[in-house]
PDB file of N, CA and C in Angstrom:
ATOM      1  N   UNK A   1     -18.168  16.109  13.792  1.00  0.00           N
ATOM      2  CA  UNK A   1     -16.994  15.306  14.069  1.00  0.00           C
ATOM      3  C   UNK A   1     -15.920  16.200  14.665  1.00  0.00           C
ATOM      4  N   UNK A   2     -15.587  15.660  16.007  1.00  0.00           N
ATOM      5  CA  UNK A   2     -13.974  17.006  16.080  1.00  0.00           C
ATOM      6  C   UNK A   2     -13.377  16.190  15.602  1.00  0.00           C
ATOM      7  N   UNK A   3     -12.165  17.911  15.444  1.00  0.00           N
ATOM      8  CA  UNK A   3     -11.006  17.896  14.685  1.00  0.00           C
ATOM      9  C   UNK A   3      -9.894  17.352  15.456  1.00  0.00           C
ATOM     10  N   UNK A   4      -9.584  17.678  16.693  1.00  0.00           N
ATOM     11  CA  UNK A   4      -8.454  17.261  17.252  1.00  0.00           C
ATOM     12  C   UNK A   4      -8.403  15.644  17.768  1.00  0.00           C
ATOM     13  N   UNK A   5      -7.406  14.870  17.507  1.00  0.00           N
ATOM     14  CA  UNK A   5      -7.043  13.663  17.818  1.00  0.00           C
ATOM     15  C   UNK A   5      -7.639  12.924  18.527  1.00  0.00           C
ATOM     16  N   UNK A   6      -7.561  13.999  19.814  1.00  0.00           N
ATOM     17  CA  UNK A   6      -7.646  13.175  20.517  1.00  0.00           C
ATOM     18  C   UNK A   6      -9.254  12.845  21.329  1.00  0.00           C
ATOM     19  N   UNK A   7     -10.193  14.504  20.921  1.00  0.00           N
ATOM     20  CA  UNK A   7     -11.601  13.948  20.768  1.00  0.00           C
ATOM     21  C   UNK A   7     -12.358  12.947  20.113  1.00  0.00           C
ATOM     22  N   UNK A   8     -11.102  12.852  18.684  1.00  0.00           N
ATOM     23  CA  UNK A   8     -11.832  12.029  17.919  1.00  0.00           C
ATOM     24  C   UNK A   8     -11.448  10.852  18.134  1.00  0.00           C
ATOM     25  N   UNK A   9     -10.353  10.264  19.009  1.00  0.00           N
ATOM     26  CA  UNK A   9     -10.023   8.805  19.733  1.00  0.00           C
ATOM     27  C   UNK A   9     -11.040   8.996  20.171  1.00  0.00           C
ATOM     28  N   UNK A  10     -11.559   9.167  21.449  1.00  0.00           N
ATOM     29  CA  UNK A  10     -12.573   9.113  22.632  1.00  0.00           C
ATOM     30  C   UNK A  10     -13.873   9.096  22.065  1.00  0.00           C
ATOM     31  N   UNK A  11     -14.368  10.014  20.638  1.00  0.00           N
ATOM     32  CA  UNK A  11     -15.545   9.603  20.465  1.00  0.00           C
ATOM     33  C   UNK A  11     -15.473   8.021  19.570  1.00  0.00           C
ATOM     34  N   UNK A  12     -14.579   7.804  18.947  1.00  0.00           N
ATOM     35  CA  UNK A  12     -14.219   6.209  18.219  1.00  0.00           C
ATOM     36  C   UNK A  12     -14.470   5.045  19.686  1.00  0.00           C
ATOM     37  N   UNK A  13     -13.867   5.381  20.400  1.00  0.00           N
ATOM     38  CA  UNK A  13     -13.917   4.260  21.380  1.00  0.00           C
ATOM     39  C   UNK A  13     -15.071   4.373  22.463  1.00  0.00           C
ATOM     40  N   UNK A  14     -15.749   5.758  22.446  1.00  0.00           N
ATOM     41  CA  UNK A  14     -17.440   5.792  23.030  1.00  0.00           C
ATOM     42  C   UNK A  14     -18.332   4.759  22.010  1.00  0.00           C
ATOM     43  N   UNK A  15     -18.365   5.415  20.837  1.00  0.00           N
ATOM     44  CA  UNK A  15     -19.082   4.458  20.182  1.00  0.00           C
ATOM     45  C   UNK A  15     -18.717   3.051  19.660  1.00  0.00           C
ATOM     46  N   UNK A  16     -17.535   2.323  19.922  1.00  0.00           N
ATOM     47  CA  UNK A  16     -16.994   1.443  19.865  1.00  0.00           C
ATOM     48  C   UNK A  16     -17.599   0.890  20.304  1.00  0.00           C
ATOM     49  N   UNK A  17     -17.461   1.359  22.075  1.00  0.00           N
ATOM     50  CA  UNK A  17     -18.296   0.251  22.865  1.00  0.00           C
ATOM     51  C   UNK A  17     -19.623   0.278  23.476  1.00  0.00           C
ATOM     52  N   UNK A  18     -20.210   1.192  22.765  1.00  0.00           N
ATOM     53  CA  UNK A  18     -21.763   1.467  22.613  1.00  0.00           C
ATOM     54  C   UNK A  18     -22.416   0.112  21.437  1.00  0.00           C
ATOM     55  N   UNK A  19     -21.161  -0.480  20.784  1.00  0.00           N
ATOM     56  CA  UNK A  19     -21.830  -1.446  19.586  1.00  0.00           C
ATOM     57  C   UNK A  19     -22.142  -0.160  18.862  1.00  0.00           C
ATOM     58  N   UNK A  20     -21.956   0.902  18.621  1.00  0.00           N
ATOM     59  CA  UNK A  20     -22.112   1.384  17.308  1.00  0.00           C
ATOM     60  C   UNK A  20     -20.821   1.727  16.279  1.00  0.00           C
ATOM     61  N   UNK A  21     -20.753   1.792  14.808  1.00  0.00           N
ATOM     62  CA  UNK A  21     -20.102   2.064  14.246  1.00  0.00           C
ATOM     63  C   UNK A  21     -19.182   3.294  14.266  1.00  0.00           C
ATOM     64  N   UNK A  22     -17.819   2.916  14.360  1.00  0.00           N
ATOM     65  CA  UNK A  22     -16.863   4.327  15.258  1.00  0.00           C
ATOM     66  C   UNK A  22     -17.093   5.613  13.997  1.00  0.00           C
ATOM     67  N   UNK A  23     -17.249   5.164  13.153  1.00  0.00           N
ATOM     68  CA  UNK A  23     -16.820   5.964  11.673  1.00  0.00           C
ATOM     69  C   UNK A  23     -18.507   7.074  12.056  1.00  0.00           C
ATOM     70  N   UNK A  24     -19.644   6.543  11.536  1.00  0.00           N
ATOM     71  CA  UNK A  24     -20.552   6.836  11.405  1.00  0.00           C
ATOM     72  C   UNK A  24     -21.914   7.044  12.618  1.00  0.00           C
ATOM     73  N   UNK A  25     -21.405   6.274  13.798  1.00  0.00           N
ATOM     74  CA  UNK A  25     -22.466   5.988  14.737  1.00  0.00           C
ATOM     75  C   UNK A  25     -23.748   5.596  14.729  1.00  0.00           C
ATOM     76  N   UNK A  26     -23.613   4.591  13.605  1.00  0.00           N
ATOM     77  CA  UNK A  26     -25.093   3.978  13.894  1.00  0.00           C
ATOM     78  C   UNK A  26     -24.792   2.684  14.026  1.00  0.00           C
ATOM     79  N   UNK A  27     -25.857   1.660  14.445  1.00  0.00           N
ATOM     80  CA  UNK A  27     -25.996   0.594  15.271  1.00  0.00           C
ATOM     81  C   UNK A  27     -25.219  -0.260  14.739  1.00  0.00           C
ATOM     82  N   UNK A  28     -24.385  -1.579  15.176  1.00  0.00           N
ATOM     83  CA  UNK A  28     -24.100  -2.251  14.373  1.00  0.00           C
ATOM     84  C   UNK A  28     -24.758  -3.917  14.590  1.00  0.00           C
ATOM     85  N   UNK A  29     -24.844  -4.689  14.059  1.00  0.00           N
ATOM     86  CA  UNK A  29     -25.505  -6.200  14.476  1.00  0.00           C
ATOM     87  C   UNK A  29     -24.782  -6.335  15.568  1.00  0.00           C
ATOM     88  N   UNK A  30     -24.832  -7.200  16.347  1.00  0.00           N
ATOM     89  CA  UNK A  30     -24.191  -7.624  17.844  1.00  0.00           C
ATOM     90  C   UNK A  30     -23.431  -8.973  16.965  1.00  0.00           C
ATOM     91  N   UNK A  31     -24.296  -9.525  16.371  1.00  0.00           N
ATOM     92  CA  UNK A  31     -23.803 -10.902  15.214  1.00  0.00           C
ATOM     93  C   UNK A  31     -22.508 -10.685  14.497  1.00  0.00           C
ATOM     94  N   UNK A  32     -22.360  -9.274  14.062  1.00  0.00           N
ATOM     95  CA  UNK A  32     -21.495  -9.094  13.027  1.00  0.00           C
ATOM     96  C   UNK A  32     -20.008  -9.463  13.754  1.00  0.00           C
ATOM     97  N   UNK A  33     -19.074  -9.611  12.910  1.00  0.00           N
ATOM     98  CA  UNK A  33     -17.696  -9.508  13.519  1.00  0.00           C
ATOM     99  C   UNK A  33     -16.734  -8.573  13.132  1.00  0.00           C
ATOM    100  N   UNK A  34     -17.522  -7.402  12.248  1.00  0.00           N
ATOM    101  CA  UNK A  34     -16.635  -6.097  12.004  1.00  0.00           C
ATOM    102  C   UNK A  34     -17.386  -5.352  13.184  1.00  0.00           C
ATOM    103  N   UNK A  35     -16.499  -4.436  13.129  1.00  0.00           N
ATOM    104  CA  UNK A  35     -17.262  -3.044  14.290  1.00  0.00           C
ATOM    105  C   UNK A  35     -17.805  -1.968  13.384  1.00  0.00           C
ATOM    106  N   UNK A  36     -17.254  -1.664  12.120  1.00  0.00           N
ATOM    107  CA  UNK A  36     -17.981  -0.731  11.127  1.00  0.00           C
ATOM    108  C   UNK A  36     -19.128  -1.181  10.372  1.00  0.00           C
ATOM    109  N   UNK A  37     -20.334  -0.524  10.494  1.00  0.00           N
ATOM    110  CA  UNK A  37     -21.146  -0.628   9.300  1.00  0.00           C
ATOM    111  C   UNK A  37     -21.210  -0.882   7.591  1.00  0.00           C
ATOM    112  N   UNK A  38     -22.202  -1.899   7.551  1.00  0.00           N
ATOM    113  CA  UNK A  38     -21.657  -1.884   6.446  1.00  0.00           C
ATOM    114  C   UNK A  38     -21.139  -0.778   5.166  1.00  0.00           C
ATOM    115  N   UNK A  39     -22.187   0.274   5.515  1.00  0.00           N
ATOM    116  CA  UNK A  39     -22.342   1.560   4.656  1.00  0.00           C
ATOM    117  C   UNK A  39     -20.889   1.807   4.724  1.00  0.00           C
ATOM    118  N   UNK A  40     -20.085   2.031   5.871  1.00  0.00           N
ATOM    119  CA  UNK A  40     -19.066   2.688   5.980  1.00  0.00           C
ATOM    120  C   UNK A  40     -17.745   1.129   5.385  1.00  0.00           C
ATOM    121  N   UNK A  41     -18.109   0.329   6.153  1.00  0.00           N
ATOM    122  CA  UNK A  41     -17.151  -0.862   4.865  1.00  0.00           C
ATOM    123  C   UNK A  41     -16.775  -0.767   3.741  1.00  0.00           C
ATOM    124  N   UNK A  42     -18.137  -0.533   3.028  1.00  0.00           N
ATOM    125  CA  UNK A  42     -18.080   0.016   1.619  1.00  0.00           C
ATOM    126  C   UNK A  42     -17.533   0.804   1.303  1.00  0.00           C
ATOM    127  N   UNK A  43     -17.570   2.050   1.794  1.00  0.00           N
ATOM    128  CA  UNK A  43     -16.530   3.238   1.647  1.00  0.00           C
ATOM    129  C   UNK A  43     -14.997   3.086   1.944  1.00  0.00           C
ATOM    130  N   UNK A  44     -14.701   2.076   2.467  1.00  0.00           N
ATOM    131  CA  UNK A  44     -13.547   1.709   2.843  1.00  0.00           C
ATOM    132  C   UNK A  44     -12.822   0.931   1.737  1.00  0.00           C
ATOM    133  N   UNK A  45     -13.629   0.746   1.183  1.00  0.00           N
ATOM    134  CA  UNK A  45     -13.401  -0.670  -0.022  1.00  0.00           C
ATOM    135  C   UNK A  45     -12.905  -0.272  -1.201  1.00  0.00           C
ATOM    136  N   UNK A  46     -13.747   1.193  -1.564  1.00  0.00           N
ATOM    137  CA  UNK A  46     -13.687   1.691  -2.737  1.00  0.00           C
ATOM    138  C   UNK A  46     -13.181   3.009  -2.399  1.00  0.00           C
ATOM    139  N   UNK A  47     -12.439   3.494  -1.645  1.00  0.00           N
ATOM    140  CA  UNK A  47     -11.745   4.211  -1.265  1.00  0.00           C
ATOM    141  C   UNK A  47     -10.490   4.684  -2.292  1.00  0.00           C
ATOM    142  N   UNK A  48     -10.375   5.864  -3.062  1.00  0.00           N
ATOM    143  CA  UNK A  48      -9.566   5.460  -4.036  1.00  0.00           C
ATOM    144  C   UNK A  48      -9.099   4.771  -4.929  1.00  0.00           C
ATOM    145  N   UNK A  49     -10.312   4.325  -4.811  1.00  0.00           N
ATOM    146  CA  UNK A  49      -9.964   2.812  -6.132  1.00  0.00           C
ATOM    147  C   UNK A  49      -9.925   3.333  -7.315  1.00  0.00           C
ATOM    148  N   UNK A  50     -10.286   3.863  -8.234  1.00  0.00           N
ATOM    149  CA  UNK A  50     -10.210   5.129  -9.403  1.00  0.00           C
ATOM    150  C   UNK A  50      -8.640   5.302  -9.526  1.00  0.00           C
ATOM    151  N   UNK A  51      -8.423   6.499  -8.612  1.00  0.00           N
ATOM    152  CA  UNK A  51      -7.217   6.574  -8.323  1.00  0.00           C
ATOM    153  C   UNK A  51      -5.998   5.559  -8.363  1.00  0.00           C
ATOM    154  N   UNK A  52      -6.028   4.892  -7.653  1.00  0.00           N
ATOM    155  CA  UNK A  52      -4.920   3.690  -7.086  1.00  0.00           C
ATOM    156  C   UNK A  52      -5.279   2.901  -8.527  1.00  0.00           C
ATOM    157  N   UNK A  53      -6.169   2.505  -9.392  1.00  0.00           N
ATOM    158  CA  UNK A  53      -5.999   1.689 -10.622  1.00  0.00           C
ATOM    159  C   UNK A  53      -5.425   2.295 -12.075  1.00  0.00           C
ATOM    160  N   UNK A  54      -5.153   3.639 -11.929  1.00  0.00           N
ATOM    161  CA  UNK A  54      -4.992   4.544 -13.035  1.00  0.00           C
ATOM    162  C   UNK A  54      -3.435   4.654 -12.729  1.00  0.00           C
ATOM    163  N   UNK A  55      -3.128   5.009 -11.671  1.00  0.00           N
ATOM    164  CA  UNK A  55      -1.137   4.783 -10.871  1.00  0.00           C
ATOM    165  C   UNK A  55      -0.859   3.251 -11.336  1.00  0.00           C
ATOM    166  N   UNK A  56      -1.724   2.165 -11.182  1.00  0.00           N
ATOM    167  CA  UNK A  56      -0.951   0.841 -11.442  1.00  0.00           C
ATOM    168  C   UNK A  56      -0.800   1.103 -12.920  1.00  0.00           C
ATOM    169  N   UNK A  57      -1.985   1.373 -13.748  1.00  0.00           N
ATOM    170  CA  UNK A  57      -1.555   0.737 -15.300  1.00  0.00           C
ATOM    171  C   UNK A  57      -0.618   2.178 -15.899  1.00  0.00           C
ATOM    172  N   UNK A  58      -0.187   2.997 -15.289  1.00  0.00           N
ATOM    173  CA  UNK A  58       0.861   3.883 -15.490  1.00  0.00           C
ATOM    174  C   UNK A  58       2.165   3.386 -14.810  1.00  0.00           C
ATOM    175  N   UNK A  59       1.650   2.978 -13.639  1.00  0.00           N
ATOM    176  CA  UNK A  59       3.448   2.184 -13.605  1.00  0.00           C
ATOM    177  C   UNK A  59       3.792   0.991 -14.159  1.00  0.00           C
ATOM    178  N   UNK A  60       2.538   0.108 -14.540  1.00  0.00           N
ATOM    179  CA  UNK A  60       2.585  -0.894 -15.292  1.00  0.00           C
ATOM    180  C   UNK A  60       3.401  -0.290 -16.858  1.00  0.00           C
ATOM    181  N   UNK A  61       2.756   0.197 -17.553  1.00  0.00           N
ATOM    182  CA  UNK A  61       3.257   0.619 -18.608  1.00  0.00           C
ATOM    183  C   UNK A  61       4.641   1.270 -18.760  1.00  0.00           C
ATOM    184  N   UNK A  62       5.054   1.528 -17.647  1.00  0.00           N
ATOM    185  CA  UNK A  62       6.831   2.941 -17.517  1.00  0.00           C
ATOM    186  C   UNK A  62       7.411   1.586 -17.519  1.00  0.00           C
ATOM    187  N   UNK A  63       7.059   0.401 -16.560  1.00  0.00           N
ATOM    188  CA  UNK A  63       7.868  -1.287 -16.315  1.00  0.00           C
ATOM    189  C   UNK A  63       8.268  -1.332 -17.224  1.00  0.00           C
ATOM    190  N   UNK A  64       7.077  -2.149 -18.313  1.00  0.00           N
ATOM    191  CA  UNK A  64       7.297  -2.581 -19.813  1.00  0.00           C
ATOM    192  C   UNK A  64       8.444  -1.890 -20.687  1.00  0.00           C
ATOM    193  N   UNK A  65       8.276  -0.552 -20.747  1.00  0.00           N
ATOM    194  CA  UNK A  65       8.849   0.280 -21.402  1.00  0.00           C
ATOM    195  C   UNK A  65      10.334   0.155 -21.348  1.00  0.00           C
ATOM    196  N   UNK A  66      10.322   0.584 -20.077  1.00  0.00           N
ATOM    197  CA  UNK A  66      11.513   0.570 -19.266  1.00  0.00           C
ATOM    198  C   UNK A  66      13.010  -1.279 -19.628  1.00  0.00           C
ATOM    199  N   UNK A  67      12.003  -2.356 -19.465  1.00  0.00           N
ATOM    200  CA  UNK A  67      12.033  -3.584 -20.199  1.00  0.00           C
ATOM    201  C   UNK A  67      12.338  -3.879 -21.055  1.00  0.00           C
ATOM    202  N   UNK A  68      11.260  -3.195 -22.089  1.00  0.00           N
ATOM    203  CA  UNK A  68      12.045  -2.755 -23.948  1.00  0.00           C
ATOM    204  C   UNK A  68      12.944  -2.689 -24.401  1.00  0.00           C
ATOM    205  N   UNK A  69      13.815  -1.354 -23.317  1.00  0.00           N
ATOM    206  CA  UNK A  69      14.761  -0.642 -23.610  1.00  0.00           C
ATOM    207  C   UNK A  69      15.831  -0.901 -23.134  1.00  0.00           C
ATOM    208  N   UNK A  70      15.900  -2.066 -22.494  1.00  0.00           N
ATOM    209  CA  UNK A  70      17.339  -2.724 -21.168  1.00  0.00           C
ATOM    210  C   UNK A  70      17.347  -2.001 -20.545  1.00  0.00           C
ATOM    211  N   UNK A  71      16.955  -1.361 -19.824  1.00  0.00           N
ATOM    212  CA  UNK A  71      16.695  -0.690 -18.414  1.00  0.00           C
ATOM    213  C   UNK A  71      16.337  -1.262 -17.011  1.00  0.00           C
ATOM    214  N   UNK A  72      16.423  -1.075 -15.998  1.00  0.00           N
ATOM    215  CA  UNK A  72      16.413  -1.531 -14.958  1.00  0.00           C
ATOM    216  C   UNK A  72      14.979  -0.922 -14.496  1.00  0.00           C
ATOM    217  N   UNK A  73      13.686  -1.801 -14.294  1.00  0.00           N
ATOM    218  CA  UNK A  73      12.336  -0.985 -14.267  1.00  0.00           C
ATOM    219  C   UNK A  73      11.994  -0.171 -13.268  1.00  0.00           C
ATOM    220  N   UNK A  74      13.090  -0.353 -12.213  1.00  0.00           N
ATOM    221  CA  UNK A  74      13.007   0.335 -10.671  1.00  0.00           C
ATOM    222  C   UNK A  74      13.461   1.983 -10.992  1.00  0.00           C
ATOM    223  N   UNK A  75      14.166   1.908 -11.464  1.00  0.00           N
ATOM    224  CA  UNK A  75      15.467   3.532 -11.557  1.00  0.00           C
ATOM    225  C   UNK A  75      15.524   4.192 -12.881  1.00  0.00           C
ATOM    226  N   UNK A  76      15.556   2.877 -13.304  1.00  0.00           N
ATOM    227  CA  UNK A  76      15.951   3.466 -14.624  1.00  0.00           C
ATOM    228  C   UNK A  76      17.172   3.729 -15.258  1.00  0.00           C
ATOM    229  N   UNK A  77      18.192   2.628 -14.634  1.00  0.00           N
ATOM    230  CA  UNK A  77      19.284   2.637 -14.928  1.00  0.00           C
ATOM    231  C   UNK A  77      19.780   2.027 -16.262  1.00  0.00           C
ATOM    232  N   UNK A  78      20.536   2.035 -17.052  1.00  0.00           N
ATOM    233  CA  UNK A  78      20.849   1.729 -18.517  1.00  0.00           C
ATOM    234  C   UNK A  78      21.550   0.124 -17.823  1.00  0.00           C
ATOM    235  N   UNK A  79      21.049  -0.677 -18.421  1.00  0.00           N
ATOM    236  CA  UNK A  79      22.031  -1.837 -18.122  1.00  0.00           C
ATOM    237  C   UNK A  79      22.560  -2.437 -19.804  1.00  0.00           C
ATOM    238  N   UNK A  80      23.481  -3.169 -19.507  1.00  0.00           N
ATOM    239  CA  UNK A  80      24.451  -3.327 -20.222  1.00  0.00           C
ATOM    240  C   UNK A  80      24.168  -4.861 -21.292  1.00  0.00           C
ATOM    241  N   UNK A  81      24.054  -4.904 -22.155  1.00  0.00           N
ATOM    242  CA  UNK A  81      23.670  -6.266 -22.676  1.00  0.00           C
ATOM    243  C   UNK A  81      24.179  -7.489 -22.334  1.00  0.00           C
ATOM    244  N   UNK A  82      25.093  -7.298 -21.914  1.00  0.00           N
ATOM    245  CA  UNK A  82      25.687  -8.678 -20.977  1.00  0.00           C
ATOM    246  C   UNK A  82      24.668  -8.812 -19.811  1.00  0.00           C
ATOM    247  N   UNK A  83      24.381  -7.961 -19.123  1.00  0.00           N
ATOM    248  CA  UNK A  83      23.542  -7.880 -18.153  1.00  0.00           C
ATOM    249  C   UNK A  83      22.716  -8.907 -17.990  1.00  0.00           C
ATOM    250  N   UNK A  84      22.911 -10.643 -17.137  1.00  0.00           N
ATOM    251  CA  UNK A  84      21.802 -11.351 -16.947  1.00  0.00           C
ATOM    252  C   UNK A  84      20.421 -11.166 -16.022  1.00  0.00           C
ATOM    253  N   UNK A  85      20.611 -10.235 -15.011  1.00  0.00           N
ATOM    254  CA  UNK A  85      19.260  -9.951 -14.300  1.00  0.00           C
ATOM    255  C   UNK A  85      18.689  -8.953 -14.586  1.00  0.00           C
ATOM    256  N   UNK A  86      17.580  -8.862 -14.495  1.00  0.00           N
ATOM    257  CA  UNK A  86      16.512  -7.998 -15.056  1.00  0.00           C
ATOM    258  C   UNK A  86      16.514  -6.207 -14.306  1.00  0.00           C
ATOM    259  N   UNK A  87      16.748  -6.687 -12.669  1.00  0.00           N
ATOM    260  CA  UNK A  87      17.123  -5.023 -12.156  1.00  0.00           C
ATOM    261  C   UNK A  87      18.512  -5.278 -11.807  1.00  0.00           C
ATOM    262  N   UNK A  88      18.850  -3.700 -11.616  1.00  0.00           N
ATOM    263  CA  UNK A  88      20.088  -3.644 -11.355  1.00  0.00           C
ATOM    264  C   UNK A  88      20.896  -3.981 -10.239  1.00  0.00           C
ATOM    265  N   UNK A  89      22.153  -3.818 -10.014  1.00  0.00           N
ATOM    266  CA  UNK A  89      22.708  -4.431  -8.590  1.00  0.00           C
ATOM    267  C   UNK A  89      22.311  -3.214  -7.672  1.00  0.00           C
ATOM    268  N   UNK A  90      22.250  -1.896  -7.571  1.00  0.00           N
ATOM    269  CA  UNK A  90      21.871  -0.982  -6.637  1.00  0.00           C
ATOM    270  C   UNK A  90      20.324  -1.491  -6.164  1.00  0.00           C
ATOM    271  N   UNK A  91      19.584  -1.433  -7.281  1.00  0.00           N
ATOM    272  CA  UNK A  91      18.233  -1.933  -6.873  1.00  0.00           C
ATOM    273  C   UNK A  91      17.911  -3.590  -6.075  1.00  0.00           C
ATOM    274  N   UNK A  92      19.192  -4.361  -6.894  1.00  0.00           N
ATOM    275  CA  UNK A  92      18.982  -5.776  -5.838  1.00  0.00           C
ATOM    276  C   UNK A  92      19.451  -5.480  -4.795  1.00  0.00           C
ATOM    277  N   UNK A  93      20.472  -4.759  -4.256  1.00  0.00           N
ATOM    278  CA  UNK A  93      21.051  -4.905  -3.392  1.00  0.00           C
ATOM    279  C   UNK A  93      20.004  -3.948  -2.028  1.00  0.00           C
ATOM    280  N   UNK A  94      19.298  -3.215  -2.603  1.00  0.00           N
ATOM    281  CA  UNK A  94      18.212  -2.248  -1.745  1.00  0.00           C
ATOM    282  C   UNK A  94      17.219  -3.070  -1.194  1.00  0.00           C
ATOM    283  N   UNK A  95      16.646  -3.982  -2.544  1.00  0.00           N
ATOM    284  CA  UNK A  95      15.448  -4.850  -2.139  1.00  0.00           C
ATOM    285  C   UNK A  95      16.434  -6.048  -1.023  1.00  0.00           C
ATOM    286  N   UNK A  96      17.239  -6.620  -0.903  1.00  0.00           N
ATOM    287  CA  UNK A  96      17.705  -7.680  -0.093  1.00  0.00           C
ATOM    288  C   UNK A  96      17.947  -6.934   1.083  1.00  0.00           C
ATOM    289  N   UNK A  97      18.125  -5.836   1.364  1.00  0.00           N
ATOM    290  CA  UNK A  97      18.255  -5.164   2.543  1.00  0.00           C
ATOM    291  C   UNK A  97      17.011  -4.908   2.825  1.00  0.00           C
ATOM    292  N   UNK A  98      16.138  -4.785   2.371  1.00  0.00           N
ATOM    293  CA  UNK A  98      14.958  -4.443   2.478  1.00  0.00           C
ATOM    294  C   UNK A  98      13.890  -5.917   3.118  1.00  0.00           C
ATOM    295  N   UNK A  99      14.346  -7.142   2.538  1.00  0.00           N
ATOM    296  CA  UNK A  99      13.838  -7.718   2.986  1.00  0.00           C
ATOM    297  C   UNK A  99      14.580  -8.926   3.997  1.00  0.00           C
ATOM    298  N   UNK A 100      15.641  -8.935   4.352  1.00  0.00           N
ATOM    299  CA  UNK A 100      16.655  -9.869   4.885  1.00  0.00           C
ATOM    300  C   UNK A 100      17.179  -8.697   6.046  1.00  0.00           C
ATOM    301  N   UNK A 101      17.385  -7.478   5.642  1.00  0.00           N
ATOM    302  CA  UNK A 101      18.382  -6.393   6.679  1.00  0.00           C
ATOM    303  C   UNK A 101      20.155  -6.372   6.820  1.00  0.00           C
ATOM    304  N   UNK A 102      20.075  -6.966   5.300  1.00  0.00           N
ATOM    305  CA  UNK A 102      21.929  -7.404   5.883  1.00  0.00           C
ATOM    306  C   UNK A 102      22.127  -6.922   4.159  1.00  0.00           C
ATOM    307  N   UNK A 103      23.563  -7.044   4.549  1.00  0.00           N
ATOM    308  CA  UNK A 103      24.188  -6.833   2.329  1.00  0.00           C
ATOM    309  C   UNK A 103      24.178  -8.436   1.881  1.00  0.00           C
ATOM    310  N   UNK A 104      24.363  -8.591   0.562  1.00  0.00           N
ATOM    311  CA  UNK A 104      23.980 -10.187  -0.341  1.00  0.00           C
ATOM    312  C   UNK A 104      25.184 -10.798   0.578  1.00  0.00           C
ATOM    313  N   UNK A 105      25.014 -11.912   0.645  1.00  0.00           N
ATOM    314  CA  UNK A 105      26.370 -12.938   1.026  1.00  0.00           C
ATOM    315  C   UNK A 105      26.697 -13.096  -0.663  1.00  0.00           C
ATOM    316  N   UNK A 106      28.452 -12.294  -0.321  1.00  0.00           N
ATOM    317  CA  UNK A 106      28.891 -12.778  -1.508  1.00  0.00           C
ATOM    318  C   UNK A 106      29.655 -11.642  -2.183  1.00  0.00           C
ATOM    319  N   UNK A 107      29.050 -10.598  -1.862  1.00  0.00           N
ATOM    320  CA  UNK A 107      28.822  -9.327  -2.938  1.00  0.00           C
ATOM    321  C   UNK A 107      29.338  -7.937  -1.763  1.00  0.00           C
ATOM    322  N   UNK A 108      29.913  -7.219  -2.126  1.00  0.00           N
ATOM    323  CA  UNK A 108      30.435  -5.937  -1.007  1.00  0.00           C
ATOM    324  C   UNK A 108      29.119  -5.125  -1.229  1.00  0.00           C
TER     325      UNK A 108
END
C-alpha cells in the first residue's frame, strides 16, 4: 500500500473503477451497490467498537453522577437548587449556537 496521499487516491480510484474493492482489491459483485467488499465492510463495522462502547458507559456513568450531585453533566458546573434546567446557561447557550448559529432570543 503507499504511504503518500496521493498514490493512495490514484490507487483507490484505479481500483474503484476496475469494480474492485478500493480498500483491499479484490473483485466486487457488479450487483452489489457498495464498492467495498464485504470482508472489508465488516471491518468497517466493527472498527473500534470495543473501544467506542467502553467511552459511552464511562461517559454514561460521569452523566448520572454528575445528575446526583446538581451538576451540570456537560462541565461540571455546580448549579444551584433553584436551578430549573438540567445543564447550565454556558452549556445551553453553546449548544443553541451550535445548532441555530445565533445567541437565545431573549437572553444576552
Amino acid at each position: 500500500m503507499p504511504t503518500e496521499n496521493s498514490d493512495r487516491r490514484v490507487l483507490y480510484k484505479k481500483r474503484k473503477k476496475s469494480g474492485c474493492c478500493p480498500r483491499c482489491g479484490s473483485k466486487v459483485s457488479k450487483r452489489s451497490k457498495y464498492s467495498y467488499c464485504d470482508d472489508c465492510r465488516e471491518f468497517f463495522r466493527n472498527y473500534n467498537r470495543e473501544s467506542s462502547e467502553s467511552i459511552n458507559k464511562t461517559r454514561k456513568k460521569r452523566y448520572d453522577l454528575r445528575k446526583k450531585k446538581n451538576q451540570c453533566p456537560r462541565c461540571g458546573k455546580s448549579l444551584g437548587k433553584k436551578y430549573k434546567n438540567i445543564i447550565c446557561e454556558d452549556c445551553l447557550k453553546k449548544q443553541y449556537k451550535y445548532n441555530y448559529g445565533k445567541k437565545r432570543p431573549g437572553k444576552k
